[in-house]
C-alpha atoms as a PDB file:
ATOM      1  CA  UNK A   1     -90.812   6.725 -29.975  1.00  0.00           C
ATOM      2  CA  UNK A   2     -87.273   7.327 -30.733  1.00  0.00           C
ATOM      3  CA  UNK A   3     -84.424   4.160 -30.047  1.00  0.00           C
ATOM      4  CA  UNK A   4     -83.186   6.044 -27.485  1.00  0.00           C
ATOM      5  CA  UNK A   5     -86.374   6.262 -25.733  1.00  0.00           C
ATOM      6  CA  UNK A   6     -87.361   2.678 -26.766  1.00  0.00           C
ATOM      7  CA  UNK A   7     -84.101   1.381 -25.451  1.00  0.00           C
ATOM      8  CA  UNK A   8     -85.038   3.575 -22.064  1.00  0.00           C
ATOM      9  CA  UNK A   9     -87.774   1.716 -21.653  1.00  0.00           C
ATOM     10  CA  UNK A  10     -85.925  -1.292 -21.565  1.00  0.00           C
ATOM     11  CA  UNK A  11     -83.885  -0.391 -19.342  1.00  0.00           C
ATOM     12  CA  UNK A  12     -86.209   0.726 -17.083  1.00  0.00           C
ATOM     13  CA  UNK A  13     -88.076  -3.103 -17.746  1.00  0.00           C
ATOM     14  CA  UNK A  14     -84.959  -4.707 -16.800  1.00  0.00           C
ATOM     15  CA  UNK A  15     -84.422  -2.888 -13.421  1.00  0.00           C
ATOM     16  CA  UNK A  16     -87.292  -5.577 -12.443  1.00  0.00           C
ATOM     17  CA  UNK A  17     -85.765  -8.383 -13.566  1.00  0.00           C
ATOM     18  CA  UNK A  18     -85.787 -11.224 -11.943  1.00  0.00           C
ATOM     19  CA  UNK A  19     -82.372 -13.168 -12.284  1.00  0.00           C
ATOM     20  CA  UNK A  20     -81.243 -14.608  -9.261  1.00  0.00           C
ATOM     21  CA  UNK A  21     -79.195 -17.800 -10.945  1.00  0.00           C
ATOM     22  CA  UNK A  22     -77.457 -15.271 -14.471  1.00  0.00           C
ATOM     23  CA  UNK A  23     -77.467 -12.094 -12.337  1.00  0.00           C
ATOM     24  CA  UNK A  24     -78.869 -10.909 -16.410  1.00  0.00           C
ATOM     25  CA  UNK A  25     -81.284  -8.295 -15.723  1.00  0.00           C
ATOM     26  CA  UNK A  26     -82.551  -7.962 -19.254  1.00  0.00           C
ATOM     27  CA  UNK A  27     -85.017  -5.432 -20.065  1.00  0.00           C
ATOM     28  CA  UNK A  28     -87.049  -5.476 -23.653  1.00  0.00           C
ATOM     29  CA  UNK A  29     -89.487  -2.698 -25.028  1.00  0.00           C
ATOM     30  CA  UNK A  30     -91.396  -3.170 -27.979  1.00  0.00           C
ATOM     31  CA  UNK A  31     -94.252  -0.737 -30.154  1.00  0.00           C
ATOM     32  CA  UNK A  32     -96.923  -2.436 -31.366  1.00  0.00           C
ATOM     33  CA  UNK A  33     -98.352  -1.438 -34.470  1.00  0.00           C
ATOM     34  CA  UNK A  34    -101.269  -0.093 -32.593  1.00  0.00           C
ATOM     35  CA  UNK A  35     -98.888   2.586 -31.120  1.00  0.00           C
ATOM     36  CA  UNK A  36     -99.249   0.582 -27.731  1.00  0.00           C
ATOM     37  CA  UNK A  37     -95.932   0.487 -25.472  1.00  0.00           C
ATOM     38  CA  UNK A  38     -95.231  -2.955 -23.635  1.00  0.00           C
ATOM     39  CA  UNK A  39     -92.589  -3.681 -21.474  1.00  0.00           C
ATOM     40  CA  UNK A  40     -90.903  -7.777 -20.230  1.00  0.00           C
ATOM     41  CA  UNK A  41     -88.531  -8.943 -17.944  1.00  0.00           C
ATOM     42  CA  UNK A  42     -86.964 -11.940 -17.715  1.00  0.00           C
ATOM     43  CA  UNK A  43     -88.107 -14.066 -14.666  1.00  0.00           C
ATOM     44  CA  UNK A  44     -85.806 -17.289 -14.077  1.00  0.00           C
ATOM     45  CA  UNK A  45     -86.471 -20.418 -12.553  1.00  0.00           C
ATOM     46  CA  UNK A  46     -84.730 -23.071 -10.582  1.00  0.00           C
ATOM     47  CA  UNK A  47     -85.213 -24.989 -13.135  1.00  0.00           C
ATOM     48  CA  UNK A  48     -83.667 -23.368 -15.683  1.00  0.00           C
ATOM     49  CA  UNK A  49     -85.759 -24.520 -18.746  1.00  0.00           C
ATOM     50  CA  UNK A  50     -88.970 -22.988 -17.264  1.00  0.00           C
ATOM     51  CA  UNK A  51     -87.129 -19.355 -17.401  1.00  0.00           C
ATOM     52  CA  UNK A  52     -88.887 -17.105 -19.557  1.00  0.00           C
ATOM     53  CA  UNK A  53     -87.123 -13.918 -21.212  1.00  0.00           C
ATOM     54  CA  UNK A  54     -87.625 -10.693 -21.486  1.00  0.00           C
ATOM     55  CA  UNK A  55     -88.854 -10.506 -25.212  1.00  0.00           C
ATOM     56  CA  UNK A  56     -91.473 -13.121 -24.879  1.00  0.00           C
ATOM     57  CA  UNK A  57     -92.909 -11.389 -21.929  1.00  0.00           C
ATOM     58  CA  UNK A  58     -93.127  -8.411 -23.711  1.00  0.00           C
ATOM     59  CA  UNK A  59     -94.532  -9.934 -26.478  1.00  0.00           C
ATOM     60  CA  UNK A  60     -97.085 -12.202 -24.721  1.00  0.00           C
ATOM     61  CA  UNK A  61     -98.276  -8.674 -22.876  1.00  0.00           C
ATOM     62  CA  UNK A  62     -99.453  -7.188 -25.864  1.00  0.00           C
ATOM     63  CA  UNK A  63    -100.717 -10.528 -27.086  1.00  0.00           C
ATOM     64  CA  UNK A  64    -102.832 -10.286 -23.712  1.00  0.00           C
ATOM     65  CA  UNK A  65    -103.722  -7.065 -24.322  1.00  0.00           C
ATOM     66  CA  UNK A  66    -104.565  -6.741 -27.817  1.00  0.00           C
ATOM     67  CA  UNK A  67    -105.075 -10.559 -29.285  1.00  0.00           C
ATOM     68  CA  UNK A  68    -104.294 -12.190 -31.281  1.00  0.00           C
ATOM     69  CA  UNK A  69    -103.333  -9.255 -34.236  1.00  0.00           C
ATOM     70  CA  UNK A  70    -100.882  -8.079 -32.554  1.00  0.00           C
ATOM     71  CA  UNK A  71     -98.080  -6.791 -34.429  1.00  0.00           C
ATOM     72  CA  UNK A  72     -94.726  -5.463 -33.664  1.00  0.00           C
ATOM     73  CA  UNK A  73     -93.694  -1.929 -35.042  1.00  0.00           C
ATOM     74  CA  UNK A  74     -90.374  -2.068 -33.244  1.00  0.00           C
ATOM     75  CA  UNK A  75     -88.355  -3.264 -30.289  1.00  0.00           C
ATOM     76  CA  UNK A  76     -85.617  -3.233 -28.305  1.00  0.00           C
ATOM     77  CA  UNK A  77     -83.840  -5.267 -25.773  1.00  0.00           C
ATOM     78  CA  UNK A  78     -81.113  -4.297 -22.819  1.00  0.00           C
ATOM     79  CA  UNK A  79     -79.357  -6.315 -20.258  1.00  0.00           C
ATOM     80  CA  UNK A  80     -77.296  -4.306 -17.878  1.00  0.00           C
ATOM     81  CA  UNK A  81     -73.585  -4.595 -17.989  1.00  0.00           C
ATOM     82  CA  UNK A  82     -73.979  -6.957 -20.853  1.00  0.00           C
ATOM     83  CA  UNK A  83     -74.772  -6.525 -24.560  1.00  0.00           C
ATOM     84  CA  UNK A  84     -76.211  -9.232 -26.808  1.00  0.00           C
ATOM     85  CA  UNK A  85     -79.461  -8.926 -29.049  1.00  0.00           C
ATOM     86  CA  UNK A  86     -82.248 -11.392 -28.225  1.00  0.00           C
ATOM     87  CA  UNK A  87     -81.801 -15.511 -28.394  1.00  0.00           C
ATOM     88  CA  UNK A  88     -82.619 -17.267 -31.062  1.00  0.00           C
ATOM     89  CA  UNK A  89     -85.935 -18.355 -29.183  1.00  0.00           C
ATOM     90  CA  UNK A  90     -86.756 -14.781 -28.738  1.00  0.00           C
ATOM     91  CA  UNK A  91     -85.962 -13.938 -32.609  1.00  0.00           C
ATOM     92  CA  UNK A  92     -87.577 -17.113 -33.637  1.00  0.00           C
ATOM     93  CA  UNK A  93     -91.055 -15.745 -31.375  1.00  0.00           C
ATOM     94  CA  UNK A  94     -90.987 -12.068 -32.956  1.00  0.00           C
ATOM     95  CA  UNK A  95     -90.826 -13.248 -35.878  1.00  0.00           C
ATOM     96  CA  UNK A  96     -94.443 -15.218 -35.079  1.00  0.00           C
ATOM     97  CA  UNK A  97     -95.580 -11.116 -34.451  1.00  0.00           C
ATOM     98  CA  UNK A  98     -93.280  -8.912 -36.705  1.00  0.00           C
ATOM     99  CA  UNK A  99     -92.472  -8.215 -40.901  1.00  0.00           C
ATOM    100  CA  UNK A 100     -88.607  -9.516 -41.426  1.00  0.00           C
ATOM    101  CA  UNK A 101     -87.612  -5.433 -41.714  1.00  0.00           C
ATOM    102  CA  UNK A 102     -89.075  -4.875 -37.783  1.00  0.00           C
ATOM    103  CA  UNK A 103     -86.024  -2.988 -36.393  1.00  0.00           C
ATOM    104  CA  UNK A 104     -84.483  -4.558 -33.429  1.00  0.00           C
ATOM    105  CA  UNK A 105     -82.164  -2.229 -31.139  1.00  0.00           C
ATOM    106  CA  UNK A 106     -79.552  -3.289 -28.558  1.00  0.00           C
ATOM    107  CA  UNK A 107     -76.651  -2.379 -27.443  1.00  0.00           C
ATOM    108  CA  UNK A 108     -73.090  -3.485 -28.835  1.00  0.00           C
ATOM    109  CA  UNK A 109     -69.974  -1.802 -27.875  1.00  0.00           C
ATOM    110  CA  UNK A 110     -72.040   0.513 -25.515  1.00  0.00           C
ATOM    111  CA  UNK A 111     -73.974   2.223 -28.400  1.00  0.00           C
ATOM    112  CA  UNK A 112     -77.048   1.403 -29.974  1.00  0.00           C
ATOM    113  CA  UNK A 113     -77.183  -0.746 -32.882  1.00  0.00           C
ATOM    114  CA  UNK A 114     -80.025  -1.726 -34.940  1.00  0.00           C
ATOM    115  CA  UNK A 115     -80.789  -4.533 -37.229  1.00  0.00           C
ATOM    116  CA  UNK A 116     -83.509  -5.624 -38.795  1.00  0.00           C
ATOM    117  CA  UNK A 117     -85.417  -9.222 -37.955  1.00  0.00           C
ATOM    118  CA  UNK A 118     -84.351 -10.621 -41.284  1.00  0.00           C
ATOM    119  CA  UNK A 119     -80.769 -10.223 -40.290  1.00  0.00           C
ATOM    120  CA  UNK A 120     -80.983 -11.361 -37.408  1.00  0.00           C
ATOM    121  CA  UNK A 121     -83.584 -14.080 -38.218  1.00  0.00           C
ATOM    122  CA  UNK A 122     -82.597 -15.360 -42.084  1.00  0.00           C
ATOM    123  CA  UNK A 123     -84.015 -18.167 -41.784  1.00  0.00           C
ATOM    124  CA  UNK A 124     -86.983 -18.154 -39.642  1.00  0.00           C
ATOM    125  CA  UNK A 125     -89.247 -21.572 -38.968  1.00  0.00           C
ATOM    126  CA  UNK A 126     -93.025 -20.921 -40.992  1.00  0.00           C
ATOM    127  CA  UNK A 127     -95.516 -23.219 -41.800  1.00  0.00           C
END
């Protein structure tokens, strides 16, 4: 699956956000290395700290699905009408599921941009 497509996806994911409080509709889309598809949305909460976002959902989905494995090929995350890559929770999570060259696509000045998990991430937590 193509960025394009990948970022598509998320898109599509974040349509179904739930953000009632940020009014962020993010969207993430991630290939396992299985070949498998899964999709997240964020879903907040009143209280704020219980909000979960889009990339963990993902993530957790094709935990759910295929155990525990499961490993990240690529990803991407959207929010519509913004443009930011994912938190450092998210990065910090992916990199629990993912090699430090996993490409990671959003969008920054309304094209896509891709870097990889170790630039994003250079110093990720590991036991």
């Amino acid at each position: 699956m193509s960025s394009a497509e990948l970022l598509q996806a998320a898109t599509d994911a974040a349509s179904k956000a739930y953000a009632p409080y940020s009014k962020a509709q993010v969207g993430c889309a991630l290939i396992s290395a299985t070949g498998h598809l899964y999709t997240g949305c964020n879903v907040e909460n009143a209280s704020y700290g219980l909000t979960i976002c889009a990339e963990r959902n993902a993530i957790f989905a094709g935990v759910a699905a295929e155990g525990p494995s499961f490993r990240i090929q690529s990803l991407a995350v959207i929010a519509l009408d913004l443009e930011f890559p994912p938190c450092g929770a998210c990065r910090q999570v992916i990199a629990e599921f993912a090699a430090p060259d996993l490409p990671v696509t959003f969008l920054q000045n309304k094209q896509a941009a891709v870097l990889t998990l170790e630039q994003l991430l250079p110093a990720r937590f590991s036991f």
